[in-house]
PDB file of N, CA and C in Angstrom:
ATOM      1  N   UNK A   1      11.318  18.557   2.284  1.00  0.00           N
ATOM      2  CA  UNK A   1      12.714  18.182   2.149  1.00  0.00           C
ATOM      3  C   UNK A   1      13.414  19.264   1.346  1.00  0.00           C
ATOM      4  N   UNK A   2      14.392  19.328   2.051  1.00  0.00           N
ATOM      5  CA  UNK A   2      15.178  20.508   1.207  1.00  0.00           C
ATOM      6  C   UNK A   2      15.577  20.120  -0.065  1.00  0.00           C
ATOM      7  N   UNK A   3      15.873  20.680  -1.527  1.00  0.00           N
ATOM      8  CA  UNK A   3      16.095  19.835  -2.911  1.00  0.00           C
ATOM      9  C   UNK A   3      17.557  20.119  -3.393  1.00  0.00           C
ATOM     10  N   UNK A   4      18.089  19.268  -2.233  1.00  0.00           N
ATOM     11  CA  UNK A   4      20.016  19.212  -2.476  1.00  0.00           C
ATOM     12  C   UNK A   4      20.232  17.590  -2.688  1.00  0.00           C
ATOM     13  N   UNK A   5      21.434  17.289  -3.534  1.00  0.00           N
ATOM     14  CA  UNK A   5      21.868  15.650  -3.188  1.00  0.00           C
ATOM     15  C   UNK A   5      21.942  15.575  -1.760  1.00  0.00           C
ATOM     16  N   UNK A   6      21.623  14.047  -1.340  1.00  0.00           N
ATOM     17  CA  UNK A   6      21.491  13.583  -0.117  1.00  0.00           C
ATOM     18  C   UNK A   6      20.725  13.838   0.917  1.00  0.00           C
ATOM     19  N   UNK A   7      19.621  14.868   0.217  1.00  0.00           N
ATOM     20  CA  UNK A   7      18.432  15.020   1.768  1.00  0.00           C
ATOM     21  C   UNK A   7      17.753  13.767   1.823  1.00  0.00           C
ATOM     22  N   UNK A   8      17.726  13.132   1.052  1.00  0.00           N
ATOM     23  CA  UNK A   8      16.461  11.836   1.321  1.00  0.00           C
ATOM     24  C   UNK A   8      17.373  10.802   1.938  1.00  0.00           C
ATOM     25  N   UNK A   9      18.796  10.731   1.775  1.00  0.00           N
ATOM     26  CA  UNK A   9      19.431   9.743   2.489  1.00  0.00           C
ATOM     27  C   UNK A   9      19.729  10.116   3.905  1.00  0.00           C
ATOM     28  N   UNK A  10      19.720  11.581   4.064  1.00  0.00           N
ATOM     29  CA  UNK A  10      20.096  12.050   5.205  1.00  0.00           C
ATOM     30  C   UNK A  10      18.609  11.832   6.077  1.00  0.00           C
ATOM     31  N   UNK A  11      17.515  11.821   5.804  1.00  0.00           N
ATOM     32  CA  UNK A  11      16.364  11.797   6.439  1.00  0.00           C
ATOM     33  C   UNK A  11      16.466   9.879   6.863  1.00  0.00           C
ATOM     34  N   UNK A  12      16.297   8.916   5.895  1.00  0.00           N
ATOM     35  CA  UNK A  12      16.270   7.784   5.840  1.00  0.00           C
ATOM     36  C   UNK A  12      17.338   6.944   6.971  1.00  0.00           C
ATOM     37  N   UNK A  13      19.167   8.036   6.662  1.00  0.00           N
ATOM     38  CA  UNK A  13      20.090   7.802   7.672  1.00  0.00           C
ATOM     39  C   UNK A  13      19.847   7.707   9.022  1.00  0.00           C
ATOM     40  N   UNK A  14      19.323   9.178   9.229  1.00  0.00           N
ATOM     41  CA  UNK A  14      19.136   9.439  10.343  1.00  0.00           C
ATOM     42  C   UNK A  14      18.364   8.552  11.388  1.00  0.00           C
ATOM     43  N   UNK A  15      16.733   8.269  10.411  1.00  0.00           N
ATOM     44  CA  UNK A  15      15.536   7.032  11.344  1.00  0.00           C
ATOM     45  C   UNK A  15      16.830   5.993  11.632  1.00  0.00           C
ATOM     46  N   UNK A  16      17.876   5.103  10.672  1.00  0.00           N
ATOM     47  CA  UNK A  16      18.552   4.148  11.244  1.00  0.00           C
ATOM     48  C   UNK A  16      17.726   3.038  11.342  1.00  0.00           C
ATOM     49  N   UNK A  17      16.969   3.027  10.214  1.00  0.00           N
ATOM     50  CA  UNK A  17      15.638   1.599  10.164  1.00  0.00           C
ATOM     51  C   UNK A  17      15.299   1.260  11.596  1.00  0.00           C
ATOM     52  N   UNK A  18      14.783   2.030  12.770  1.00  0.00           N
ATOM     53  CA  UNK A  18      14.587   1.764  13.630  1.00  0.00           C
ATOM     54  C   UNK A  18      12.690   1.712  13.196  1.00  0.00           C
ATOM     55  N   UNK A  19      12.176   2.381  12.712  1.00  0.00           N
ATOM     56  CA  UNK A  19      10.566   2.629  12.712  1.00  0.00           C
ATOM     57  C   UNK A  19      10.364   1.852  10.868  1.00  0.00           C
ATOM     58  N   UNK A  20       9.402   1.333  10.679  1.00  0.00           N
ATOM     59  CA  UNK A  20       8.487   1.152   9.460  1.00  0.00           C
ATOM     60  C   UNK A  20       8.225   2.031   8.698  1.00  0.00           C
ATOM     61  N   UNK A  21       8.658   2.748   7.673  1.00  0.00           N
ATOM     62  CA  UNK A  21       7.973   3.400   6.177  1.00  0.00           C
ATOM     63  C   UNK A  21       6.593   3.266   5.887  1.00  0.00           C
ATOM     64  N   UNK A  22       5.749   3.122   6.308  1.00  0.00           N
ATOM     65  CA  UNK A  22       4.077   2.340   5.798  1.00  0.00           C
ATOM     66  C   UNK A  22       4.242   3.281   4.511  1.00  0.00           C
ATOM     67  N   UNK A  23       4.310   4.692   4.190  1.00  0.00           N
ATOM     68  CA  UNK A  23       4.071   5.364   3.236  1.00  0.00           C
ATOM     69  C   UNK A  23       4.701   6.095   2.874  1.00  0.00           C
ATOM     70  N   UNK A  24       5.420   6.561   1.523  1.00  0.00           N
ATOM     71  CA  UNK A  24       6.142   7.881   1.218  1.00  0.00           C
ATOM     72  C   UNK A  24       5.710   8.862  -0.264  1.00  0.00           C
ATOM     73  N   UNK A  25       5.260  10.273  -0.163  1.00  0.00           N
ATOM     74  CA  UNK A  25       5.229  10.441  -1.074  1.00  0.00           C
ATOM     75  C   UNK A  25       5.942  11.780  -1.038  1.00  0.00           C
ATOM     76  N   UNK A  26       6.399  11.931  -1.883  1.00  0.00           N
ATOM     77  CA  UNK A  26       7.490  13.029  -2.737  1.00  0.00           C
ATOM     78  C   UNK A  26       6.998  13.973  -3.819  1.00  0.00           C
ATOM     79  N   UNK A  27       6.878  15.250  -3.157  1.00  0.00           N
ATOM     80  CA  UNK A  27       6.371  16.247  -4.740  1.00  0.00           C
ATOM     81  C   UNK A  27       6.792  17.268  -4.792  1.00  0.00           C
ATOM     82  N   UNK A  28       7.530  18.298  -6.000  1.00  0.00           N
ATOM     83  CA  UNK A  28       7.853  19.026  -5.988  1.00  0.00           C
ATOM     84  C   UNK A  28       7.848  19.825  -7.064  1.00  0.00           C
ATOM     85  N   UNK A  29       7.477  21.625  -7.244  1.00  0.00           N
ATOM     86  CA  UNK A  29       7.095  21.824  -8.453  1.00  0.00           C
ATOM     87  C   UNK A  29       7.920  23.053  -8.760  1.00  0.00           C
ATOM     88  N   UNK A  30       9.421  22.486  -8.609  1.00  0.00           N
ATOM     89  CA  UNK A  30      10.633  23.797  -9.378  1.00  0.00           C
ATOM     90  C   UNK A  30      10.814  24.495  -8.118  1.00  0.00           C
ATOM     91  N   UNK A  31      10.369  24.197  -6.503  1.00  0.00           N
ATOM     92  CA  UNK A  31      10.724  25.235  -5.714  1.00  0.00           C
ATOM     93  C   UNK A  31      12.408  24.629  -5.007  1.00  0.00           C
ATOM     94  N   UNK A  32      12.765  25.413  -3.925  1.00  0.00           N
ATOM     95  CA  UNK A  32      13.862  24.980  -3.037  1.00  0.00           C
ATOM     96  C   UNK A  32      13.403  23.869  -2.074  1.00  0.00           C
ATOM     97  N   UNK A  33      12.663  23.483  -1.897  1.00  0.00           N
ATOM     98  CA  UNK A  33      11.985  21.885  -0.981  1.00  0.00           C
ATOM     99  C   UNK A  33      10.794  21.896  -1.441  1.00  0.00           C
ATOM    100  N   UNK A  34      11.104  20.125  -1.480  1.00  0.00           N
ATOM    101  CA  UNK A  34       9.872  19.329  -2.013  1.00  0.00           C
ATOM    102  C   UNK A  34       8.981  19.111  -1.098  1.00  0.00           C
ATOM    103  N   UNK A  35       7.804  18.679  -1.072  1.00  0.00           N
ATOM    104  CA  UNK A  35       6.615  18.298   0.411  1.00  0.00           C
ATOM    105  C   UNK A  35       6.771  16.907   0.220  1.00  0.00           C
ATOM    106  N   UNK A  36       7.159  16.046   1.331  1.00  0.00           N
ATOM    107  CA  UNK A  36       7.049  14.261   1.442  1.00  0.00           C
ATOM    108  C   UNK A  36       5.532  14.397   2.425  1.00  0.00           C
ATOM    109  N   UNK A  37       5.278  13.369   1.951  1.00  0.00           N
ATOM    110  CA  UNK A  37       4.271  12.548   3.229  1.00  0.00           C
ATOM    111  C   UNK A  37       5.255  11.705   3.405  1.00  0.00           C
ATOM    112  N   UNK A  38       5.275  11.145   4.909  1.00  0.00           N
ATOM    113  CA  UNK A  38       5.487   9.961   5.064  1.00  0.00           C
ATOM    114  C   UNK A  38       5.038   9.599   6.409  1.00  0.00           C
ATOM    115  N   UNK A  39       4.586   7.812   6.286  1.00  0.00           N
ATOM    116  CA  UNK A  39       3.664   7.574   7.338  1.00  0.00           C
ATOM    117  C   UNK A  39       4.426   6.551   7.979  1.00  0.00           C
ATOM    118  N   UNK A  40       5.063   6.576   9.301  1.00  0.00           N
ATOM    119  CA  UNK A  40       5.882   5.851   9.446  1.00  0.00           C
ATOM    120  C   UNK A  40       5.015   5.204  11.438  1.00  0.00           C
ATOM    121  N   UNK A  41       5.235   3.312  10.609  1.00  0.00           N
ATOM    122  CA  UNK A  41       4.829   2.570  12.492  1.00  0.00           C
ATOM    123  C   UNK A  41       5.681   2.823  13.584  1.00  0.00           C
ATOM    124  N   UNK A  42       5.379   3.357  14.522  1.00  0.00           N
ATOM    125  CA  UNK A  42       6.102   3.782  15.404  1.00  0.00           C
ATOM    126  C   UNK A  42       5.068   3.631  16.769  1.00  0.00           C
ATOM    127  N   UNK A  43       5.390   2.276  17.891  1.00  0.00           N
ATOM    128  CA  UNK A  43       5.186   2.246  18.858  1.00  0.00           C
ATOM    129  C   UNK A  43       4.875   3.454  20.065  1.00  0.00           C
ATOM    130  N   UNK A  44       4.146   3.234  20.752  1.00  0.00           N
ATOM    131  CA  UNK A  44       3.602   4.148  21.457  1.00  0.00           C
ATOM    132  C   UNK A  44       5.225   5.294  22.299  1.00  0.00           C
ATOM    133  N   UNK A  45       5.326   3.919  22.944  1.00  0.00           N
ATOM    134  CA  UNK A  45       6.809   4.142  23.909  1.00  0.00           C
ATOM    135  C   UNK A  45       7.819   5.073  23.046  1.00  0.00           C
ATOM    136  N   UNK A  46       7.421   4.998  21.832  1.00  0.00           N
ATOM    137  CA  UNK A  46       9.303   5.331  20.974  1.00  0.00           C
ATOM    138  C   UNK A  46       8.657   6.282  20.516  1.00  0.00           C
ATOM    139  N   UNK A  47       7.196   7.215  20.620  1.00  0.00           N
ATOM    140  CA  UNK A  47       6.884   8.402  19.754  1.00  0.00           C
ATOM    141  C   UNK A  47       8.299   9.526  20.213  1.00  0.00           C
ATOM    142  N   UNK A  48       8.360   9.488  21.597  1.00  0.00           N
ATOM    143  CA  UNK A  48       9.612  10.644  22.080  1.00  0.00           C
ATOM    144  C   UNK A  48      11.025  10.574  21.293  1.00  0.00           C
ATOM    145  N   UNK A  49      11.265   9.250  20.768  1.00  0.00           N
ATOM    146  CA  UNK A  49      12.618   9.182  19.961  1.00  0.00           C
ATOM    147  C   UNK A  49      12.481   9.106  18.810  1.00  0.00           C
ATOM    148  N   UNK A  50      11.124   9.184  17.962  1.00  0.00           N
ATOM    149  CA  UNK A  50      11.019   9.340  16.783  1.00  0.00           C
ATOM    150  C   UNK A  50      11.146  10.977  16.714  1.00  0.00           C
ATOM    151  N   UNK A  51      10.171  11.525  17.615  1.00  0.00           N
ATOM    152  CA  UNK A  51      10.625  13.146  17.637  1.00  0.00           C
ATOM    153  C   UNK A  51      12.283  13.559  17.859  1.00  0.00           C
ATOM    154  N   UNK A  52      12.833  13.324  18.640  1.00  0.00           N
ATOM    155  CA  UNK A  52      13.967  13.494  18.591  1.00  0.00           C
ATOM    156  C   UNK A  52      14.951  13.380  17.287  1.00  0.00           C
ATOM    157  N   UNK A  53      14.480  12.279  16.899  1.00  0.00           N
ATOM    158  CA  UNK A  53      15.521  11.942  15.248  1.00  0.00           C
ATOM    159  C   UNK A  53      14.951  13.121  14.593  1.00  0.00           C
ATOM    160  N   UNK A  54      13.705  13.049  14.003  1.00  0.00           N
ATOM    161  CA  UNK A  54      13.459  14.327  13.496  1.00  0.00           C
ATOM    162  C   UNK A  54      13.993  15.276  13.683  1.00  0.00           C
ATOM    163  N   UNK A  55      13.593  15.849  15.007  1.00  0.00           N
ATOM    164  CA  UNK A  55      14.055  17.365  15.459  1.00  0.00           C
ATOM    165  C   UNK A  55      15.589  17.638  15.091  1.00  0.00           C
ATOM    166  N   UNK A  56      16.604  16.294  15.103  1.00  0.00           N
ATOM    167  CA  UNK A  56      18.002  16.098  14.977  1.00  0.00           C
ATOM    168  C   UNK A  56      17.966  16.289  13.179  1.00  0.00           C
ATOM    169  N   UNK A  57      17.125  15.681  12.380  1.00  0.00           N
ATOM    170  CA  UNK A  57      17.363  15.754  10.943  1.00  0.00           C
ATOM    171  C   UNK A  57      17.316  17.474  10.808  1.00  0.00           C
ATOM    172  N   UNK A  58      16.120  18.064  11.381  1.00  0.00           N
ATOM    173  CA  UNK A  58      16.719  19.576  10.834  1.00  0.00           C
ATOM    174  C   UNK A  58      15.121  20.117   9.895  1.00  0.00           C
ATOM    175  N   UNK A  59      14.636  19.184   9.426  1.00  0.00           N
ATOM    176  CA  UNK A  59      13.486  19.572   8.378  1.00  0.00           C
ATOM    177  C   UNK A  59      12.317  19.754   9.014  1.00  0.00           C
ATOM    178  N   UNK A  60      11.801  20.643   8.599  1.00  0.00           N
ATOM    179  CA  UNK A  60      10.387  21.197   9.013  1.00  0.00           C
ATOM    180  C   UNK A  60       9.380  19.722   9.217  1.00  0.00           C
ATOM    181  N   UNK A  61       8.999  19.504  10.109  1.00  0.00           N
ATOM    182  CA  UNK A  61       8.017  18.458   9.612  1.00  0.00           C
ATOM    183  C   UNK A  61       6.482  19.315  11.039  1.00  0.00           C
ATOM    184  N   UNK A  62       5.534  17.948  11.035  1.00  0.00           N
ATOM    185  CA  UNK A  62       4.084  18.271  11.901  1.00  0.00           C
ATOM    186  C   UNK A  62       3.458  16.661  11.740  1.00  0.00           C
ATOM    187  N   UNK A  63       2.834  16.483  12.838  1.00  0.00           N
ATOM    188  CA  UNK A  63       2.260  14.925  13.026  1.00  0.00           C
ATOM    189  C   UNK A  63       0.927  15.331  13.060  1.00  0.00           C
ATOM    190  N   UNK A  64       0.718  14.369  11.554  1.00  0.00           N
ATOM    191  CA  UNK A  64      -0.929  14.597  11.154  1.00  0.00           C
ATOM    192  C   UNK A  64      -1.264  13.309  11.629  1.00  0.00           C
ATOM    193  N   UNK A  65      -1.213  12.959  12.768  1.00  0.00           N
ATOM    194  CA  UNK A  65      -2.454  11.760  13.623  1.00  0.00           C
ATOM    195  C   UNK A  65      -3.427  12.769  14.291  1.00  0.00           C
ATOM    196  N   UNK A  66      -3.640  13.536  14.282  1.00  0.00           N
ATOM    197  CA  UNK A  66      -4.966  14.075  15.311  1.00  0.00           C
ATOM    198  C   UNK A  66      -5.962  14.338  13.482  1.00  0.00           C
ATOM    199  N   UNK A  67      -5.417  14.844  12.869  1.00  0.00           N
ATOM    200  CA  UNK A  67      -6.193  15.275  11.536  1.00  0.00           C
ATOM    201  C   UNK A  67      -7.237  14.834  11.163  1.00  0.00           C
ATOM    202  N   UNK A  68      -8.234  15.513  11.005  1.00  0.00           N
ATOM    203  CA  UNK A  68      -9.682  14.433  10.691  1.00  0.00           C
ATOM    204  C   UNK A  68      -9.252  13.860   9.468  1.00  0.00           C
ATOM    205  N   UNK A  69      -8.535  14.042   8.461  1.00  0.00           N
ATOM    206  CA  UNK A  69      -8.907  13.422   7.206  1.00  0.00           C
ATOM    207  C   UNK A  69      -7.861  12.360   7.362  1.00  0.00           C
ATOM    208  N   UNK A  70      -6.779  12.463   8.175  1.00  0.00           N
ATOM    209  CA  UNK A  70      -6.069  11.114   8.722  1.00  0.00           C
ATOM    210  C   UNK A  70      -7.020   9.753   9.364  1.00  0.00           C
ATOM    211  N   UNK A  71      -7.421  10.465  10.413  1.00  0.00           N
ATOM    212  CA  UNK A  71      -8.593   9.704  11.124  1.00  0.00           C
ATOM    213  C   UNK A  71      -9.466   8.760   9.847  1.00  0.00           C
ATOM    214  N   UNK A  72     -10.188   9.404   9.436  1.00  0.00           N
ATOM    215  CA  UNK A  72     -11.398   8.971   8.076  1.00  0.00           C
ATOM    216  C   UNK A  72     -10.780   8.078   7.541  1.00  0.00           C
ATOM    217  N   UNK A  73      -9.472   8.602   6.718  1.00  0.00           N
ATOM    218  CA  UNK A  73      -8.834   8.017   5.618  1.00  0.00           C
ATOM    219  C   UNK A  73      -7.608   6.537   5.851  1.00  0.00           C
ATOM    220  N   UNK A  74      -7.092   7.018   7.069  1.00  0.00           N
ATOM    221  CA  UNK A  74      -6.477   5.811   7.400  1.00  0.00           C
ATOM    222  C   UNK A  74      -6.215   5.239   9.043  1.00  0.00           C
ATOM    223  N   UNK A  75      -7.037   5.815   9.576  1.00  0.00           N
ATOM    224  CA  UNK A  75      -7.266   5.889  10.982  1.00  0.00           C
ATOM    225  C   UNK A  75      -7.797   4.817  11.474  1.00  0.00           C
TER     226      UNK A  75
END
């Protein structure tokens, strides 16, 4: 996340409580963007419009479901 007022509302805006939060974490150590996890339920059918919102928010993101330590840890 970029570290300006309103990136976390602008990320949160954007989903439009359409998908579940299961997880969020936030860290940042004095740079220009912070690293979030966040693990969000999202139906098979709606993975294409969850990408889309994303791609529309603008922020770097990557889908760690193939990840072995995803798999292990909460898979």
């Amino acid at each position: 996340f970029p570290e300006r007022p309103g990136a976390l509302f602008n990320f949160l805006n954007r989903l439009g409580g359409h998908w579940n939060i299961s997880m969020f974490h936030y860290r940042n150590h004095g740079a220009a963007h912070g690293r979030v996890l966040a693990a969000l339920q999202v139906p098979e059918d709606e993975q294409h419009a969850l990408s889309a919102a994303l791609d529309e928010i603008g922020y770097p993101y990557w889908d760690e479901t193939e990840n072995p330590a995803y798999q292990l840890f909460l898979g």
